[in-house]
Protein backbone atom coordinates (compact mmCIF):
# COMPACT_ATOMS: atom_id res chain seq x y z
CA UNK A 1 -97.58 -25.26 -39.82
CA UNK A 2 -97.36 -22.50 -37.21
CA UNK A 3 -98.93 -18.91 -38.00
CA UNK A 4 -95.42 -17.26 -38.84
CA UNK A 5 -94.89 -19.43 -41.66
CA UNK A 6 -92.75 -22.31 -39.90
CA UNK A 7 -89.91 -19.34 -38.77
CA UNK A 8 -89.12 -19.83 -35.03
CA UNK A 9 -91.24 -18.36 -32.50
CA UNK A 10 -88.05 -17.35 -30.22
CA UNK A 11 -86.14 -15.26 -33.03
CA UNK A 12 -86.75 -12.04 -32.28
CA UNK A 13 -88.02 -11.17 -35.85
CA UNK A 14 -90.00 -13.70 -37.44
CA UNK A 15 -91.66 -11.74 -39.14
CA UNK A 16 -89.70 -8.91 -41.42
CA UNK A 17 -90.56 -6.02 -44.10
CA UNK A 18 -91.44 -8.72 -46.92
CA UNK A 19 -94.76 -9.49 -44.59
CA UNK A 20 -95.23 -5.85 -43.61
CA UNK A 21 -95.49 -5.29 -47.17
CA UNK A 22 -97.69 -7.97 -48.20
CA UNK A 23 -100.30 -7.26 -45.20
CA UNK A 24 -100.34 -3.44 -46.93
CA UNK A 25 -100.86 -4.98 -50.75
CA UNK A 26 -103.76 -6.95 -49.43
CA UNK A 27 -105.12 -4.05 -48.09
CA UNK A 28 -104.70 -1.96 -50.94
CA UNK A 29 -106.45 -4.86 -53.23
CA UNK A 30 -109.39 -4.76 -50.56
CA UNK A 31 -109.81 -1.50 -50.46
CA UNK A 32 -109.40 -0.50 -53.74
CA UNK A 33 -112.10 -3.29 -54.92
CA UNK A 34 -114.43 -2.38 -52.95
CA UNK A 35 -114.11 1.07 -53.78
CA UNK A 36 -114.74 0.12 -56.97
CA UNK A 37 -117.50 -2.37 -56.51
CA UNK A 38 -119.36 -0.83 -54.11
CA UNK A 39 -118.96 2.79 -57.24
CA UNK A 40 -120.32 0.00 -59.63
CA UNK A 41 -123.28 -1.37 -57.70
CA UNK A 42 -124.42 1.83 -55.81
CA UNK A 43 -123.87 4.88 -57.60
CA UNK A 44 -126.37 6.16 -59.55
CA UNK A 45 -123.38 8.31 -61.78
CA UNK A 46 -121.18 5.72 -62.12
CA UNK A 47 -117.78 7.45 -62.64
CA UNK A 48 -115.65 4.83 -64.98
CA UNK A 49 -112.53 6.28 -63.68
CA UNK A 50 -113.11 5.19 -60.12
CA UNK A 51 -114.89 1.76 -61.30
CA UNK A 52 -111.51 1.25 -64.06
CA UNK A 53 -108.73 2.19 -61.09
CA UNK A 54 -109.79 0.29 -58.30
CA UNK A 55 -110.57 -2.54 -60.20
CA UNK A 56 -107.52 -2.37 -62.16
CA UNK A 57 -105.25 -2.20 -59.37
CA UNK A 58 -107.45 -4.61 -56.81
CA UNK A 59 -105.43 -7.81 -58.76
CA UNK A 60 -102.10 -6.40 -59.77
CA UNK A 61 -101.63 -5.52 -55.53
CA UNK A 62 -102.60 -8.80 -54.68
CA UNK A 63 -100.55 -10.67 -56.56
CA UNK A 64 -97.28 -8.56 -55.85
CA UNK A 65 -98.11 -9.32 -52.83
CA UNK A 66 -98.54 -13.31 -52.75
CA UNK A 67 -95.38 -13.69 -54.96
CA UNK A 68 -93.57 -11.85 -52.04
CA UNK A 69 -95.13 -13.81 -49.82
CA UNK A 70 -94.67 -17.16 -51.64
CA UNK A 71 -91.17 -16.06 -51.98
CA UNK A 72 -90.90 -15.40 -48.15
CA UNK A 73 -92.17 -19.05 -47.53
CA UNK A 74 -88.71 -20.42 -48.22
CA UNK A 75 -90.29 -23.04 -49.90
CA UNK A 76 -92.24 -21.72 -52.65
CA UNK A 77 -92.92 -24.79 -54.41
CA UNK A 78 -95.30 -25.85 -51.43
CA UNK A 79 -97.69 -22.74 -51.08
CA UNK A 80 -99.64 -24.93 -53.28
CA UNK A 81 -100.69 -27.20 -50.40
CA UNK A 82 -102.31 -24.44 -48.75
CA UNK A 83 -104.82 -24.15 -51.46
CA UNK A 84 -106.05 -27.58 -51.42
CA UNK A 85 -105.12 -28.67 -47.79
CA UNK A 86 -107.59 -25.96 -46.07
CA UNK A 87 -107.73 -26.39 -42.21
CA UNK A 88 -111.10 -24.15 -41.44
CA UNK A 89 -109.23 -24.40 -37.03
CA UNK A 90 -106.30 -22.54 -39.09
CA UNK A 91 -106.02 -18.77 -39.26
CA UNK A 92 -103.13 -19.17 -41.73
CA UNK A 93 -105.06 -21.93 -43.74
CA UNK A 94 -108.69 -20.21 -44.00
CA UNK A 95 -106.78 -16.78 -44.89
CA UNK A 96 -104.81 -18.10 -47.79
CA UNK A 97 -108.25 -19.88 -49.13
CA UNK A 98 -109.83 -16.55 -48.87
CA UNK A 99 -106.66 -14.59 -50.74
CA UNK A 100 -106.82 -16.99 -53.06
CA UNK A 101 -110.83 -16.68 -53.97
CA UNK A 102 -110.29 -12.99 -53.41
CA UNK A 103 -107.65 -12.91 -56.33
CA UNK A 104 -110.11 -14.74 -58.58
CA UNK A 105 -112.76 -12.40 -58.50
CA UNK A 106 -110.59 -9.27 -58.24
CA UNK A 107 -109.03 -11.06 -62.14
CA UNK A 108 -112.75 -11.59 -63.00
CA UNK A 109 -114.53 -8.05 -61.80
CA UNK A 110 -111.23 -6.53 -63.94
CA UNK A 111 -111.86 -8.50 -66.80
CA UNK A 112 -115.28 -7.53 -67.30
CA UNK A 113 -114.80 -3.79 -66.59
CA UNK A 114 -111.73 -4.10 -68.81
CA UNK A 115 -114.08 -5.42 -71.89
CA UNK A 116 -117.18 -3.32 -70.58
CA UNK A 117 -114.75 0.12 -71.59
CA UNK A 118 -113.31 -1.68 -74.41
CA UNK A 119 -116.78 -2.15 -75.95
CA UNK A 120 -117.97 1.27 -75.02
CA UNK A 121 -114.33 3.00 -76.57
CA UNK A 122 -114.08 0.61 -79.53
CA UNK A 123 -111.06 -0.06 -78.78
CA UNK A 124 -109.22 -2.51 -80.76
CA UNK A 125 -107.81 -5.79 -78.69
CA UNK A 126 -104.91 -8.01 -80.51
CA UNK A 127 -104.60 -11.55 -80.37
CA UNK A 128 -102.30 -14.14 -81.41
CA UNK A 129 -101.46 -11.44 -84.31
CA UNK A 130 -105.22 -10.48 -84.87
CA UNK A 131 -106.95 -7.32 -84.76
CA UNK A 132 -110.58 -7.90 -83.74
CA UNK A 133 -113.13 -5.50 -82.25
CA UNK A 134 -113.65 -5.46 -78.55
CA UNK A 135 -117.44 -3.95 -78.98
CA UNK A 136 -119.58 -6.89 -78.21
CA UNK A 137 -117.37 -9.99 -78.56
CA UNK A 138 -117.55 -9.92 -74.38
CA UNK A 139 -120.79 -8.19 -73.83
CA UNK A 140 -123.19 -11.39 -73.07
CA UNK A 141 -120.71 -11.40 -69.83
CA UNK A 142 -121.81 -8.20 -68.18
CA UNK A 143 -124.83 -9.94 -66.84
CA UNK A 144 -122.38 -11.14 -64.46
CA UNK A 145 -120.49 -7.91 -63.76
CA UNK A 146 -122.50 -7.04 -60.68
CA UNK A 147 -122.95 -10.80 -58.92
CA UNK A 148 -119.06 -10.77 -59.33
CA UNK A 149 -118.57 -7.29 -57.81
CA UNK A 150 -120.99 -7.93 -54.88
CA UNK A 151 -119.37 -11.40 -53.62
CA UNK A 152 -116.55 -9.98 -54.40
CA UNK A 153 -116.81 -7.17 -51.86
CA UNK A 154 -117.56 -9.90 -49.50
CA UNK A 155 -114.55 -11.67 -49.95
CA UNK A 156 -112.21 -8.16 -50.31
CA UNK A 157 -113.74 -7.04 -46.91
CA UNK A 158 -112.47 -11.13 -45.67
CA UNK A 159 -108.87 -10.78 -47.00
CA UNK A 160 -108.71 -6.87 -45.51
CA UNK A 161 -109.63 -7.93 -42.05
CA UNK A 162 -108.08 -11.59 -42.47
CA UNK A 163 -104.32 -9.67 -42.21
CA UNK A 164 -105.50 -8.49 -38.67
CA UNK A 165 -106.84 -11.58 -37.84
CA UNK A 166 -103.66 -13.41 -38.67
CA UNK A 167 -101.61 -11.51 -36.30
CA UNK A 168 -103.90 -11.57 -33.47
CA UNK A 169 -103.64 -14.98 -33.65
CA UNK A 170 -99.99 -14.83 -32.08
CA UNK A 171 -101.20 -14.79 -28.56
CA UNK A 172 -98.08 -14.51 -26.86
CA UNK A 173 -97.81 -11.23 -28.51
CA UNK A 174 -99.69 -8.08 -26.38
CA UNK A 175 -99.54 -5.32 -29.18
CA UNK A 176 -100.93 -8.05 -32.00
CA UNK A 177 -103.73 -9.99 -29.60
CA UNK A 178 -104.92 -6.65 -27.85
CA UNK A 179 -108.61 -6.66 -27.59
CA UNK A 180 -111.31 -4.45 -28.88
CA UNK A 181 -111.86 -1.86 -25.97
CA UNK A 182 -111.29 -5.21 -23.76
CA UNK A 183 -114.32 -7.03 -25.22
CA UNK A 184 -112.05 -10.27 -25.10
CA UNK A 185 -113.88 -12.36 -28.08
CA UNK A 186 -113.04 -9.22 -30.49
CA UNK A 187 -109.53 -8.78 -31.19
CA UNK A 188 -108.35 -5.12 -32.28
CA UNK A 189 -106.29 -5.36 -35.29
CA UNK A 190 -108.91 -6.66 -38.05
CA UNK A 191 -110.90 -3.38 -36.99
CA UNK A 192 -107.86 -1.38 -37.35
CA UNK A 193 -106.68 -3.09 -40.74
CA UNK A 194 -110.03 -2.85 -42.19
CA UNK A 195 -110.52 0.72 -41.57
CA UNK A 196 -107.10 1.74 -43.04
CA UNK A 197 -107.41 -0.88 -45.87
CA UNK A 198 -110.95 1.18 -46.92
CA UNK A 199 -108.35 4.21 -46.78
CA UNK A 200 -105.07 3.11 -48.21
CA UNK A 201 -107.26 1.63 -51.20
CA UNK A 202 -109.97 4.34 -51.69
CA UNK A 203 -106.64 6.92 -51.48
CA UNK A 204 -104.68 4.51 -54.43
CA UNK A 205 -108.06 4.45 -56.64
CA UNK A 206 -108.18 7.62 -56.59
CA UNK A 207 -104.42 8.67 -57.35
CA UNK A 208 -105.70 6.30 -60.65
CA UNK A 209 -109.11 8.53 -61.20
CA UNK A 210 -107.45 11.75 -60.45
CA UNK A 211 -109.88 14.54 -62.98
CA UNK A 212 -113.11 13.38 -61.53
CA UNK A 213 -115.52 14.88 -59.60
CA UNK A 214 -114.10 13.10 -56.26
CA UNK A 215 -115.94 15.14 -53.30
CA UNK A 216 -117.99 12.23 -52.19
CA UNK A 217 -115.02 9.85 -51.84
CA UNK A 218 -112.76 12.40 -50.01
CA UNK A 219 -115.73 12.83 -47.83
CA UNK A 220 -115.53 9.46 -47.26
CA UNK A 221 -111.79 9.45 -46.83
CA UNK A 222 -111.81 12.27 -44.36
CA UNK A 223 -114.46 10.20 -41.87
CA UNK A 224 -111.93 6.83 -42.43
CA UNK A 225 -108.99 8.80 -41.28
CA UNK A 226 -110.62 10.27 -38.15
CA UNK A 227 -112.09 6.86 -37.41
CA UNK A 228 -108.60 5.30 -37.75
CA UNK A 229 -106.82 7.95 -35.71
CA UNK A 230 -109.69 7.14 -33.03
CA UNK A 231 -108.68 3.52 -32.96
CA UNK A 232 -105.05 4.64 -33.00
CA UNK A 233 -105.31 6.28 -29.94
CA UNK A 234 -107.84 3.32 -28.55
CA UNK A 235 -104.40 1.12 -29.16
CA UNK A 236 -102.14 3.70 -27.43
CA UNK A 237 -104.51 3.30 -24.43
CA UNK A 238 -104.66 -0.61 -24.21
CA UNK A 239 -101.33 -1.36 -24.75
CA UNK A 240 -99.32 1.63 -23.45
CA UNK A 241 -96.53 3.76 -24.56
CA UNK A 242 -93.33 1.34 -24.70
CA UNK A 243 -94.93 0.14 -28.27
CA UNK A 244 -94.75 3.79 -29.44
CA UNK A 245 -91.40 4.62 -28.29
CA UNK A 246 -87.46 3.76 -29.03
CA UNK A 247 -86.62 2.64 -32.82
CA UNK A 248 -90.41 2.84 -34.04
CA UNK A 249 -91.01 6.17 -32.46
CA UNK A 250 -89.97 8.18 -35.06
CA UNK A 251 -91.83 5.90 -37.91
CA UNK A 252 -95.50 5.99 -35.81
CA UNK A 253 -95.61 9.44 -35.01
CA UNK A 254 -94.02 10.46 -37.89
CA UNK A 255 -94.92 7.99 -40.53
CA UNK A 256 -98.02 6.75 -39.19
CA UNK A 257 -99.80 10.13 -37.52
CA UNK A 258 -98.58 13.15 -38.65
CA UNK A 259 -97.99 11.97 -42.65
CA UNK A 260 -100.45 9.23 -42.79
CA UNK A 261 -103.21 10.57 -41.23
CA UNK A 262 -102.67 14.60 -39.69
CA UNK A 263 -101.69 16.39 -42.86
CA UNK A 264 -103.72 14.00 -45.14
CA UNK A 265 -106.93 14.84 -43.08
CA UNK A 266 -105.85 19.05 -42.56
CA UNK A 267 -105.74 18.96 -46.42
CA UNK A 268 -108.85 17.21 -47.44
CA UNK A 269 -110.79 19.51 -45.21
CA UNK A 270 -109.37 22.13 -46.52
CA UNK A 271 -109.72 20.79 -50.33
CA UNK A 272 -113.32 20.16 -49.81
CA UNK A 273 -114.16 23.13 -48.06
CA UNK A 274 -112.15 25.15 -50.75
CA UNK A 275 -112.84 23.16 -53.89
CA UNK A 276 -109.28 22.62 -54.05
CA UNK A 277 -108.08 19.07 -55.88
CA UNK A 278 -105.57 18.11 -53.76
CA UNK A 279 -106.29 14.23 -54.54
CA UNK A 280 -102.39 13.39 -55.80
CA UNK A 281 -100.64 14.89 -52.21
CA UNK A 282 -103.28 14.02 -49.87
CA UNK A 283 -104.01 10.12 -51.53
CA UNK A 284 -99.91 9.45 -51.82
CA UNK A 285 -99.84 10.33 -48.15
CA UNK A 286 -102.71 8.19 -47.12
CA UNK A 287 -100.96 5.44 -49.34
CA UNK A 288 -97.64 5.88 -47.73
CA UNK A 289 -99.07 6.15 -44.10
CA UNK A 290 -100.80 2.86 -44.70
CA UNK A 291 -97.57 1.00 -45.37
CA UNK A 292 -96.16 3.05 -42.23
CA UNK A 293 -98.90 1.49 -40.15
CA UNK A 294 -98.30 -2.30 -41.13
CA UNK A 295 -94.27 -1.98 -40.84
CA UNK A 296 -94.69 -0.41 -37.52
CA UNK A 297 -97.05 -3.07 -36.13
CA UNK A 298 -95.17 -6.25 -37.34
CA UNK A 299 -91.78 -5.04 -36.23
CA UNK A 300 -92.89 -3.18 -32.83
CA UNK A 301 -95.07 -6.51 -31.98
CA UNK A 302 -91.57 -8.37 -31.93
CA UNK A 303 -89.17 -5.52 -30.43
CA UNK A 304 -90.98 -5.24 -27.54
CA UNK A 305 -92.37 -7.93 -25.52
C-alpha cells in the first residue's frame, strides 16, 4: 500500500479535508497529552485542571480522528491489517503502530487521572446498576500513573511529528518533502507539525482548565507561536511564493498568520503583561489556526506542483 492510502498518485487531490482533519486531531491528542503529562510529572503545583483537560481530551481527539480516517480508507474493515502487518521500511505502517500505542496510553493516563479525582472528590461511579465508591477501589493503580505518562509523552511526541513525517514521504511533492534549512536528511514538516501540535494542544487544554493560574503555559504558548511563525517564514523561503498564493492565499495569511498565530500572540503578550485572562479568545484562535495550517498544507501540496 502506497502512502496516500491506495488513492491514485495522478488525481490531483488524493488527499482531501477528512486527512487535513485527522493530521490536526492527532496533533491536538499530542499536544494536549503532553501538556498534561509533562504538568503531572514536572510541576511541583500540580494544577488538576490542566492534568484532567489534556488528558481528557488526548483520547477522545484521537479517536475522532482514526474513525475519520478508517472511514476515509474506503475499506474500513481492513485498517485492521495495519495493526498486525507492521512494515518498520513503511512510513504509513510504523505511523499507524505508533497511533495505535499512542491511543492506548492516552485511554490508560485518562483512566488513572479519571479515578485519581474520583478518589480525591468521592465521587460516586455506577456500574451495571450499582453505586460504589470511587475512593480507593483504583488507588493501588497510581503507582503506575507516572511510568504511563512519561512513555506516553514519548509516544505523543512520535504520533505529533509522525503526521509530518508521513507527508514528507511523498517525494514528488516540493511543499511536503522540503528540507530543514536544506539539511537534506531532515525533512521540514515533522518540525513544523510538532511545534504547532505543542500549540494547538497546550491552547485546547487550556480552553478545558480555563480559572487557573495559567501564566506559565501562556508563556509557553507565546515562545511556540513565535517559533512556529519562524519556521513559517523558513517554509516561505524554501519553497517560494506560488504555495502561498491563488485559492489558499486567503486561508494562510488569513487563517494561518494573522488568526492563528498574529492576534493570538498580540493578545497573550498583552494578557500576561496586563494580567488579563484572555485564555478562551486567544486558545480558540490558536485551535482554529492549527486546523488552518494542516488544510492549507495538504491541499496547497496538491494544487500546485
Amino acid at each position: 500500500m502506497d502512502v496516500t492510502w491506495g488513492a491514485s498518485v495522478g488525481s490531483e487531490i488524493a488527499w482531501g479535508g477528512v486527512i487535513a482533519i485527522y493530521l490536526f486531531l492527532a496533533g491536538i491528542a499530542g499536544g494536549a497529552f503532553l501538556t498534561s503529562a509533562l504538568t503531572d510529572l514536572l510541576s511541583k503545583k500540580r494544577p488538576e485542571k490542566v492534568i484532567r483537560s489534556g488528558a481528557y481530551i488526548a483520547p477522545v481527539a484521537i479517536v475522532i480522528g482514526l474513525v475519520m480516517l478508517i472511514v476515509d480508507l474506503g475499506r474500513p474493515l481492513t485498517f485492521w491489517e495495519l495493526l498486525i502487518n507492521v512494515n518498520f521500511h513503511s512510513v504509513m505502517s510504523l505511523g499507524v503502530f505508533i497511533v495505535s500505542i499512542f491511543t492506548a496510553f492516552s485511554f490508560a493516563y485518562a483512566f488513572l487521572v479519571w479515578t485519581a479525582a474520583a478518589a480525591q472528590k468521592q465521587v460516586l461511579v455506577t456500574s451495571a446498576g450499582m453505586e460504589m465508591a470511587a475512593t480507593s477501589s483504583f488507588q493501588g493503580l497510581q503507582v503506575l500513573r507516572k511510568p504511563v505518562a512519561l512513555v506516553g509523552s514519548l509516544v505523543a511526541l512520535g504520533t505529533a511529528t509522525y503526521t509530518g513525517f508521513l507527508l514528507s514521504a511523498v517525494t514528488t511533492n516540493s511543499l511536503w518533502h522540503v528540507s530543514f534549512l536544506g539539511i537534506q536528511s531532515i525533512p521540514f514538516l515533522p518540525i513544523l507539525f510538532l511545534v504547532s501540535a505543542l500549540s494547538a494542544g497546550l491552547a485546547a487544554t487550556l480552553i478545558g482548565a480555563n480559572g487557573n493560574d495559567l501564566t506559565l503555559y501562556k508563556k509557553t504558548d507565546i515562545v511556540l507561536l513565535a517559533l512556529e511563525m519562524i519556521l513559517l517564514a523558513i517554509l516561505y523561503v524554501s519553497v517560494g511564493s506560488m504555495y502561498f498564493s491563488g485559492s489558499m492565499a486567503l486561508l494562510f495569511w488569513l487563517g494561518v498568520v494573522v488568526i492563528g498565530l498574529l492576534l493570538p500572540l498580540i493578545l497573550s503578550i498583552y494578557g500576561v503583561s496586563a494580567h488579563k485572562n484572555l485564555v478562551l479568545p486567544v486558545s480558540s484562535m490558536v485551535v482554529i489556526g492549527g486546523l488552518c495550517l494542516r488544510w492549507f498544507v495538504i491541499y496547497s501540496g496538491q494544487l500546485f506542483k
